[in-house]
Protein backbone atom coordinates (compact mmCIF):
# COMPACT_ATOMS: atom_id res chain seq x y z
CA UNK A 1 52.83 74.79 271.88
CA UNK A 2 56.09 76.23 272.99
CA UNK A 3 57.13 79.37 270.80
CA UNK A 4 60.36 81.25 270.57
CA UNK A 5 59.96 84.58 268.77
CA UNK A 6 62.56 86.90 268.73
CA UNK A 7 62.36 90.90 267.02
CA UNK A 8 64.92 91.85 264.40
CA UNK A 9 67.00 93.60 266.78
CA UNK A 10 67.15 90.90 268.79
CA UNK A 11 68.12 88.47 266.04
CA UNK A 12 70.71 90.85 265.26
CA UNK A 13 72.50 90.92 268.24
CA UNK A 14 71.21 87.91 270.43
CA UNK A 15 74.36 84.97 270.19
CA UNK A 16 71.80 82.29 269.78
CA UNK A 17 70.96 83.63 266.63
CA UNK A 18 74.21 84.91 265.40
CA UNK A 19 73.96 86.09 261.31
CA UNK A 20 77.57 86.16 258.94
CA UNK A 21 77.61 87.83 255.83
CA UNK A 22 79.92 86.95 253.26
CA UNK A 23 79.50 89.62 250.41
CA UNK A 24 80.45 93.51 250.42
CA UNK A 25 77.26 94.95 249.06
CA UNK A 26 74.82 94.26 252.12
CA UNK A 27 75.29 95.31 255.37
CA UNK A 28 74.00 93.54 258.51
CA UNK A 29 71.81 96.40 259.63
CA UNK A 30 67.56 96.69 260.23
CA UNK A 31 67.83 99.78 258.26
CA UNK A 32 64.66 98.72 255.73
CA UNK A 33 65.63 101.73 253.66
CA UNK A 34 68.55 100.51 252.57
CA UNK A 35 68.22 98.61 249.11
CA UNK A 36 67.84 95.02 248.69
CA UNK A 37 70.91 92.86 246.94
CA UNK A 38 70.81 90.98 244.29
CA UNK A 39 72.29 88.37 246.03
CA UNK A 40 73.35 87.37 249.21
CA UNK A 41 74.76 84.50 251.44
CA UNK A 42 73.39 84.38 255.30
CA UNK A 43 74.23 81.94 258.40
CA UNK A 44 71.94 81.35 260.92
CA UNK A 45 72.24 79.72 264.61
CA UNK A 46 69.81 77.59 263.55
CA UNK A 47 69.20 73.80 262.69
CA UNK A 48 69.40 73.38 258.55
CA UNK A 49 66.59 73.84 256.37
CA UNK A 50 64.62 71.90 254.48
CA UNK A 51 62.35 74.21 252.87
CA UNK A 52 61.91 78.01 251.70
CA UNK A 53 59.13 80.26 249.48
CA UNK A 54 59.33 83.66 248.79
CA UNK A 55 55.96 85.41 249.85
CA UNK A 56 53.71 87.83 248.15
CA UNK A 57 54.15 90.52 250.99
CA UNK A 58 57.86 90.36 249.97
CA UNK A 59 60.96 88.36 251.93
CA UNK A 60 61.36 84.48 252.36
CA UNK A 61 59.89 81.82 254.62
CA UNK A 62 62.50 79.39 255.63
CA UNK A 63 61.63 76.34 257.59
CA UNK A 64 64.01 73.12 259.18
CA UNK A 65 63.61 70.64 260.88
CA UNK A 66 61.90 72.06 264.18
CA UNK A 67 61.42 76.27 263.64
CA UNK A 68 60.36 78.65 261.11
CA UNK A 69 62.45 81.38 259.89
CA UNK A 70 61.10 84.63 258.47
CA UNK A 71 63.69 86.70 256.42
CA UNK A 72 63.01 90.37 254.56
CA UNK A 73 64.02 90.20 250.68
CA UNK A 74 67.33 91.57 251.95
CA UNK A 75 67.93 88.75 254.06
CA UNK A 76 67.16 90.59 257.22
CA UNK A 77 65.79 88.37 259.59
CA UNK A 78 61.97 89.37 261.49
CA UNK A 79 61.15 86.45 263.29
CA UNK A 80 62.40 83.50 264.57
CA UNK A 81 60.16 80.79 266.30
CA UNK A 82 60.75 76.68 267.46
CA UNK A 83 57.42 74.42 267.57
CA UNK A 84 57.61 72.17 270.41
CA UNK A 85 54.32 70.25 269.44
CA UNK A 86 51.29 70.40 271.76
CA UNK A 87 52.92 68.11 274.73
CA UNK A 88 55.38 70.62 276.42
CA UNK A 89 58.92 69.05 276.89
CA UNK A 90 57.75 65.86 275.56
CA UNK A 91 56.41 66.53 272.49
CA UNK A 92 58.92 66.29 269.44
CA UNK A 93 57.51 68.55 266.34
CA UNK A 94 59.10 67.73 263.19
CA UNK A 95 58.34 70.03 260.41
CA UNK A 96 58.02 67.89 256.64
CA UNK A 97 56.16 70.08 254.20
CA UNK A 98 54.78 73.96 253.75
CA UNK A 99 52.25 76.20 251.71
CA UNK A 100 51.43 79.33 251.87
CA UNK A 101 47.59 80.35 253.10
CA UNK A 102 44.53 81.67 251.38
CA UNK A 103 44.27 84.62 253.69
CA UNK A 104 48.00 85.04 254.35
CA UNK A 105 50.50 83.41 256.70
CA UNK A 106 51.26 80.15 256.69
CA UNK A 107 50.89 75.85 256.78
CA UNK A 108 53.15 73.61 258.51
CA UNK A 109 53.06 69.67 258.38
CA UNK A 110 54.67 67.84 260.40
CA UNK A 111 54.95 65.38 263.23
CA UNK A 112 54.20 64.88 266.75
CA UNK A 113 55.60 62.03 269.19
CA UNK A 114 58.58 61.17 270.97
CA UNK A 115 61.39 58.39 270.17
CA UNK A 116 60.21 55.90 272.74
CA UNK A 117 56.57 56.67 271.71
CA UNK A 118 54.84 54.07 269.74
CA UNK A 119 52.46 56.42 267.64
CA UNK A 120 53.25 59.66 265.87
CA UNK A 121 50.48 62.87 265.48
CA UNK A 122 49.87 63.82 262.07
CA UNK A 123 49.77 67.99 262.46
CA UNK A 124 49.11 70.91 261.04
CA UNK A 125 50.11 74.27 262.35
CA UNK A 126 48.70 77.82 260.90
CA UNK A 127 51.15 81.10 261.42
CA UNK A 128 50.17 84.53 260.50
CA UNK A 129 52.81 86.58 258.72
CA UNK A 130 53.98 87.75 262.32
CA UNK A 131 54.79 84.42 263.44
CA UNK A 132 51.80 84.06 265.28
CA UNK A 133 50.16 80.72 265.42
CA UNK A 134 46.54 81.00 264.78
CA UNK A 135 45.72 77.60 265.02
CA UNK A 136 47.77 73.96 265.45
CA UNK A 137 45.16 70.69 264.65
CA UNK A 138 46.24 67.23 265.08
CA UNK A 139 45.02 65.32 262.38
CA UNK A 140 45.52 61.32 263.09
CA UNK A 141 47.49 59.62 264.61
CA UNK A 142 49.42 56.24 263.46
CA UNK A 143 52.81 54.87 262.55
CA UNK A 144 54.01 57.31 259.14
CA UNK A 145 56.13 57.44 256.33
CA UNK A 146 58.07 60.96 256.37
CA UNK A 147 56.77 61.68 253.03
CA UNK A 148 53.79 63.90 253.39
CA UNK A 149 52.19 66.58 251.13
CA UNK A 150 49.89 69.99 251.81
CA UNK A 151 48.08 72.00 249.63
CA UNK A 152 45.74 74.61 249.00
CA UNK A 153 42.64 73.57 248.08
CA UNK A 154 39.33 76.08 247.22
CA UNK A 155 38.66 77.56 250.66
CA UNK A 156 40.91 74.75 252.46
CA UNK A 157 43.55 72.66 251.98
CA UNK A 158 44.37 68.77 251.90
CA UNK A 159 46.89 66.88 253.53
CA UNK A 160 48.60 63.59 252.56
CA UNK A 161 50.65 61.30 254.11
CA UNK A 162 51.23 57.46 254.25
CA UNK A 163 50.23 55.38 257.25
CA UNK A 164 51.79 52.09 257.56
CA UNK A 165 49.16 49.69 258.23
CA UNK A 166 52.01 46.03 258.79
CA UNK A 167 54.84 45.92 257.89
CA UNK A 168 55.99 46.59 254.11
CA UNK A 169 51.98 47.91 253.32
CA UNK A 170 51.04 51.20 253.30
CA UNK A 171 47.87 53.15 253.27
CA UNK A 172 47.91 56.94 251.64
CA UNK A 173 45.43 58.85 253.02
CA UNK A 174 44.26 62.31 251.80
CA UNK A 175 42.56 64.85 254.75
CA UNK A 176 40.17 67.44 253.14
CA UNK A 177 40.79 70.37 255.71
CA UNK A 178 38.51 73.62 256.00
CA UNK A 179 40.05 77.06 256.57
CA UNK A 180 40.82 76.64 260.18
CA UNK A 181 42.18 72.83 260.10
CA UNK A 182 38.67 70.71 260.61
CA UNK A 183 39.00 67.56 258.14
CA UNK A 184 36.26 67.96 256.18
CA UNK A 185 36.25 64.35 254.16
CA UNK A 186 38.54 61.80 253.87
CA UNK A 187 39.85 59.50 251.05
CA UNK A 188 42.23 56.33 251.03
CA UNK A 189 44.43 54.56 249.01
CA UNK A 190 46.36 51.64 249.21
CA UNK A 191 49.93 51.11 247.95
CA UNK A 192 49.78 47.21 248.30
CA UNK A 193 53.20 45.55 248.82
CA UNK A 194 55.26 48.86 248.45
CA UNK A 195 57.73 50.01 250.62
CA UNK A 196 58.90 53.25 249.88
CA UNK A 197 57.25 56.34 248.42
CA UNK A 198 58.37 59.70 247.04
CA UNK A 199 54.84 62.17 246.26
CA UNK A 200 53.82 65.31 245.48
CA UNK A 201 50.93 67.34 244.84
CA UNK A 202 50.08 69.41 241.70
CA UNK A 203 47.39 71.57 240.41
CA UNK A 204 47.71 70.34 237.06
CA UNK A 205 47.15 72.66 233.49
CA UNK A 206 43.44 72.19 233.42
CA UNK A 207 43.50 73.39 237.00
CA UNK A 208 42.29 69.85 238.18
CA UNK A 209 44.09 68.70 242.07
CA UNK A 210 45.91 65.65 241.86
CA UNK A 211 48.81 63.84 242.61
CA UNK A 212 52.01 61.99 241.56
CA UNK A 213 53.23 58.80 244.02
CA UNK A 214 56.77 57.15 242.79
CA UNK A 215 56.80 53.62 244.62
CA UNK A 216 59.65 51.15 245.27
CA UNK A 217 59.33 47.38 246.46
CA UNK A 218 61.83 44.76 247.63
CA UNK A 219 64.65 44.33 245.16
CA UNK A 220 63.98 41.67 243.22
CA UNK A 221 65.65 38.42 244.64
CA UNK A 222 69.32 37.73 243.47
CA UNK A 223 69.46 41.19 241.67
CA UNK A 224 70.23 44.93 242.32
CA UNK A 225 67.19 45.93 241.12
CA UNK A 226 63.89 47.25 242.74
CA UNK A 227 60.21 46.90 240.89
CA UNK A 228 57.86 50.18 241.63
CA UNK A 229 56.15 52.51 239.65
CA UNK A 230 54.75 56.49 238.65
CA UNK A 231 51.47 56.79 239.77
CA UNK A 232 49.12 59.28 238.88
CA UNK A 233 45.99 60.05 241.28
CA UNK A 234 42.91 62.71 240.95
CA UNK A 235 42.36 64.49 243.34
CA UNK A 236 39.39 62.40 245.10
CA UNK A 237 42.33 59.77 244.97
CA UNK A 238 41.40 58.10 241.88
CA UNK A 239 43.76 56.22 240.04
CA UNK A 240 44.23 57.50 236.38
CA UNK A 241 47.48 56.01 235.07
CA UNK A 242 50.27 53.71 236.40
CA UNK A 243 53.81 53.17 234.53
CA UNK A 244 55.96 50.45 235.85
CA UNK A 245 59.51 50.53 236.83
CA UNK A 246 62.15 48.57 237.01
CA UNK A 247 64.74 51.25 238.98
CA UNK A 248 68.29 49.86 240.33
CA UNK A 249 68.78 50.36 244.01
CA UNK A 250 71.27 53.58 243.77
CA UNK A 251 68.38 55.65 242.35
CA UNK A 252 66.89 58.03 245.24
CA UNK A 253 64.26 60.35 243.84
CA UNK A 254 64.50 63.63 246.09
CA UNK A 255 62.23 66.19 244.13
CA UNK A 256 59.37 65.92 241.69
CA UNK A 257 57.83 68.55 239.68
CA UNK A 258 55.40 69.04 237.11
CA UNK A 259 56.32 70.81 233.47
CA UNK A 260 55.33 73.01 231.71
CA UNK A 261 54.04 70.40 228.93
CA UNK A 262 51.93 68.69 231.95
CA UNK A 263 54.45 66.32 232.46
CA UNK A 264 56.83 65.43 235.09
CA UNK A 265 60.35 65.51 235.91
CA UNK A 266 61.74 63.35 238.94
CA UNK A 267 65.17 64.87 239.90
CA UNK A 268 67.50 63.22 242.66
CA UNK A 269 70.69 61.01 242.67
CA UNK A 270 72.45 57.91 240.90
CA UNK A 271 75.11 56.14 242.08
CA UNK A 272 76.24 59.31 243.48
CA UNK A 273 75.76 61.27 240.76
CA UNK A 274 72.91 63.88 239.98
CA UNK A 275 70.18 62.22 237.84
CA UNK A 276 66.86 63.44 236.68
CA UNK A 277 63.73 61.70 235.19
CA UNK A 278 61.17 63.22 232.60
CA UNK A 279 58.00 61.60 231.57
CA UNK A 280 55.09 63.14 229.26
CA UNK A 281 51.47 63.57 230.77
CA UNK A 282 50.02 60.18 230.43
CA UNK A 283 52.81 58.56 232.26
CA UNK A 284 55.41 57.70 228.98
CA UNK A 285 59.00 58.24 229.45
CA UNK A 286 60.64 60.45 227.79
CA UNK A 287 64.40 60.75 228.45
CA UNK A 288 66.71 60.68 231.53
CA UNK A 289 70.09 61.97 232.30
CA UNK A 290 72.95 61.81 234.83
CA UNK A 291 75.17 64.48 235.96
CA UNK A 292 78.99 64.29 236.60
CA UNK A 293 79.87 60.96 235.58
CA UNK A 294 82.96 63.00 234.42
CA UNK A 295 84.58 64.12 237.72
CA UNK A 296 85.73 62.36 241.32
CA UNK A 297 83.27 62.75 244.01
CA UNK A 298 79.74 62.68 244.99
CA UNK A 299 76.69 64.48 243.79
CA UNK A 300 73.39 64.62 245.55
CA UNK A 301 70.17 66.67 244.04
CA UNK A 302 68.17 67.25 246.67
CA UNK A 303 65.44 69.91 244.98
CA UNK A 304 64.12 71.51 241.30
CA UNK A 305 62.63 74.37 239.95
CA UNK A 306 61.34 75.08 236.25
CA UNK A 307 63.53 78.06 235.34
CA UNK A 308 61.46 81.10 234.27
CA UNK A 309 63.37 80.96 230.47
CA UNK A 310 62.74 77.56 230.14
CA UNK A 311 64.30 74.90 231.38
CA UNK A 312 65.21 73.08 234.76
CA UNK A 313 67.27 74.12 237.85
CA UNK A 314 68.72 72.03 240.33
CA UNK A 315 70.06 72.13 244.07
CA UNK A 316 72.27 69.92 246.07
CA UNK A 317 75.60 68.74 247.41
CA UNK A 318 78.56 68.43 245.64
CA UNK A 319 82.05 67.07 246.67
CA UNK A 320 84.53 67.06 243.36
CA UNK A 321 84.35 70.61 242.05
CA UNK A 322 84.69 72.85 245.02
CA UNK A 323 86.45 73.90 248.47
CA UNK A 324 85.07 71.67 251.04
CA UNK A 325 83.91 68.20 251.65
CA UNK A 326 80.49 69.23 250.29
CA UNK A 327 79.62 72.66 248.49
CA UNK A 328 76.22 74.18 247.21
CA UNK A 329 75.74 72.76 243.90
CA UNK A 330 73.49 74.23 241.54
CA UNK A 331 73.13 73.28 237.70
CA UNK A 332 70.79 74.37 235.12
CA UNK A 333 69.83 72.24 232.19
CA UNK A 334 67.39 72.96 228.90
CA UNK A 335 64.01 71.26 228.27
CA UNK A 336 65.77 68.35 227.18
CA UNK A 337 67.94 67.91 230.33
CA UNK A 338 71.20 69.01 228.70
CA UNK A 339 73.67 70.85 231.17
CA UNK A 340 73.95 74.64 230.51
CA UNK A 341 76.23 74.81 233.52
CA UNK A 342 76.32 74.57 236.86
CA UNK A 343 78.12 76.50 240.12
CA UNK A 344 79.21 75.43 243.02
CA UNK A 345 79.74 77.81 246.56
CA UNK A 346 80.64 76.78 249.53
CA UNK A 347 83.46 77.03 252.42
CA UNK A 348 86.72 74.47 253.82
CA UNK A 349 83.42 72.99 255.58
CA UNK A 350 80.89 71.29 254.76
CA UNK A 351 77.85 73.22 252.39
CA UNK A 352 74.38 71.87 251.44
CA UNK A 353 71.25 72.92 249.91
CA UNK A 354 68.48 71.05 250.45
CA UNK A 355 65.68 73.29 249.22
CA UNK A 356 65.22 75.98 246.20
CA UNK A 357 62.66 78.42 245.05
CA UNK A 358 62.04 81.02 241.97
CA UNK A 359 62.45 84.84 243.22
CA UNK A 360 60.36 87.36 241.20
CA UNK A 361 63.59 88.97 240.06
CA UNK A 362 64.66 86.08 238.06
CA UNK A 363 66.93 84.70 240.64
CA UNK A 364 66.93 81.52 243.27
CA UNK A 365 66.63 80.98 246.98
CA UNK A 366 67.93 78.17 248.73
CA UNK A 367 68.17 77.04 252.09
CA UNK A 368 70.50 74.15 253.62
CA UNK A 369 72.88 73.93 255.75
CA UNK A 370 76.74 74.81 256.45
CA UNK A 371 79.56 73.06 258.81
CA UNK A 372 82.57 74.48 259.31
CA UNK A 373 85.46 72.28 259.12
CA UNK A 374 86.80 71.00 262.13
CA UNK A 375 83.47 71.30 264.20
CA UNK A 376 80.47 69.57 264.52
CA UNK A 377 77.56 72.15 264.70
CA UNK A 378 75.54 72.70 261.60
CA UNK A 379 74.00 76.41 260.89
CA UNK A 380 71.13 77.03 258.90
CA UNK A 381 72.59 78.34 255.37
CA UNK A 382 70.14 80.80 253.45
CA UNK A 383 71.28 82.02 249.79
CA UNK A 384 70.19 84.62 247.05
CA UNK A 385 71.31 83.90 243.42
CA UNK A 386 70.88 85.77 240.17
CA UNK A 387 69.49 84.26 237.06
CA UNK A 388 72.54 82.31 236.64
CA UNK A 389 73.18 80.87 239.99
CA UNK A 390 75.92 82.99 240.59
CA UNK A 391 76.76 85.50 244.18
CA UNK A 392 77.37 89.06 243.20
């Protein structure tokens, strides 16, 4: 395991790590008595991210593709570090999903394995709130789908992800992990003819584990149309409802979440425009909507939240309401998926955000990523919003 860590000073002032500001009210400083903004918008040296939580201990944990970003609440960056897998300079960690750990820190799935390699390592990596790793397990190895889960789970956690067993068939399997990354049990579940999966894991109302697959097949022959369907598994990977779909081919189902009823709400694109997805607890649909149908351009949602009013909160891409080729988009409907508005920020460039969390002041986090026009080098965008998606 090959770690880069790097001390606040040295983020502040090392070039590979080079931080821009764009607002007035926060400094660029490591002065921690200084008080936090209510929002801010930070650049990083860094590959884009994919994902980002706020932590109990205060701050944000923002991980891309390959490293793991830890920021203060301020923004100020404590620790920077790359995972390089277990194989030295021929190992290719990917990082696909993160939770936070019983006893602090956290977990990291991902991927191990090269291009030219055949198989891939299933992985999971522990940090400690230092950026420590305490412990990195590989957990099977096989050809994967890069749509994997992890989740906390009693004393451990689980892991899911979907081997592909031939071609067009896959397998879901579900690792029952202790504390320190030893599977425990493990539980399979086959997926038959599909060929594509979106999932997600949930704790549902009654506290019960469990989880919600979204499948796609071939399109059906001489139409634009793909067959597929909501599943809804226990969590000892029990089947407990199915609903059938008939989805057209432009649908691409980015984020799923459950409600606050105990159902869920698939949110992603249609034919480039946003579009979201609501069905009720047993798997009935309920209503769906698309977003900006009325403008030129293209609109990706990439990631949800369940706003703290009430409510639903989206984050993407947008290119036909702001300054660049793409710019952050961010909309907020009501329960019913109506638009309450939506913002946009971004630069000349290109602006993305690919990830987005609650803060406990009422605001949102995202992370993505930012191009400035004319080059080709993509920097790891980080922002703070208030309560309506707006920078301060």
């Amino acid at each position: 395991m090959i770690i880069h860590r790097y001390s606040t000073n040295k983020i502040m002032h090392f070039g590979c790590l080079l931080i821009v500001l764009v607002l007035s009210v926060f400094s660029c400083t490591a002065d921690s008595g200084s008080p936090d903004p209510v929002t801010w918008n930070l650049q990083f040296d860094l590959p884009g991210g994919e994902h980002i939580m706020e932590v109990p201990s205060g701050g944000y944990v923002v991980a891309g593709y390959r490293h793991v970003l830890r920021l203060e609440a301020g923004g100020n960056p404590l620790w920077s570090l790359a995972i390089d897998g277990q194989l030295g300079s021929n190992s290719n960690f990917r990082v696909f999903d993160m939770t936070d750990a019983h006893n602090g820190g956290y977990l990291i799935l991902g991927f191990d394995g090269g291009p030219e390699e055949e198989m891939e390592r299933l992985m999971v990596v522990k940090l400690n709130d230092s950026g420590e790793i305490e412990f990195d397990k590989i957990i099977a190895d096989g050809i994967f789908e890069p749509k994997v889960s992890i989740s906390k789970t009693g004393e451990g956690f689980a892991a899911v992800a979907a081997t592909v067993i031939m071609p067009g068939q896959l397998l879901l399997k579900r690792y029952e992990l202790d504390g320190s990354g030893n599977i425990v049990s493990e539980n399979d579940f086959g997926l038959e003819e599909e060929t594509e999966i979106q999932l997600a894991a949930f704790s549902d109302l009654s506290g019960n584990e469990g989880y919600i697959v979204m499948t796609r097949k071939n399109p059906i022959q001489g139409g634009d149309s793909e067959t597929g369907a909501i599943i809804k598994i226990d969590g000892q990977f029990n089947e407990e409802w199915r609903l059938p779909l008939e989805i057209t081919e432009f649908v691409e189902v980015r984020s799923i979440v459950q409600t606050d009823d105990g159902g869920y709400l698939f949110a992603g694109t249609f034919q480039s425009n946003g579009w979201i997805f609501k069905i009720g607890p047993e798997g009935s649909k309920q209503w769906e909507e698309t977003y900006g149908t009325d403008s030129n351009g293209r609109r990706f949602i990439w990631d949800a939240v369940i706003a703290p009013e009430g409510g639903y909160v989206f984050a993407g891409k947008n290119s036909g309401k702001g300054l660049g080729d793409f710019d952050v988009w961010l909309l907020k409907t009501d329960d019913s998926g109506q638009l309450l508005w939506d913002r946009v920020h971004g630069t000349v460039g290109y602006d993305d955000a690919r990830a987005l969390t609650l803060t406990s002041d009422g605001g949102y986090a995202l992370a993505g990523a930012q191009q400035a026009s004319g080059t080709s080098d993509l920097k790891l965008l980080v922002m703070k919003l208030d309560e309506d998606g707006e920078l301060n």
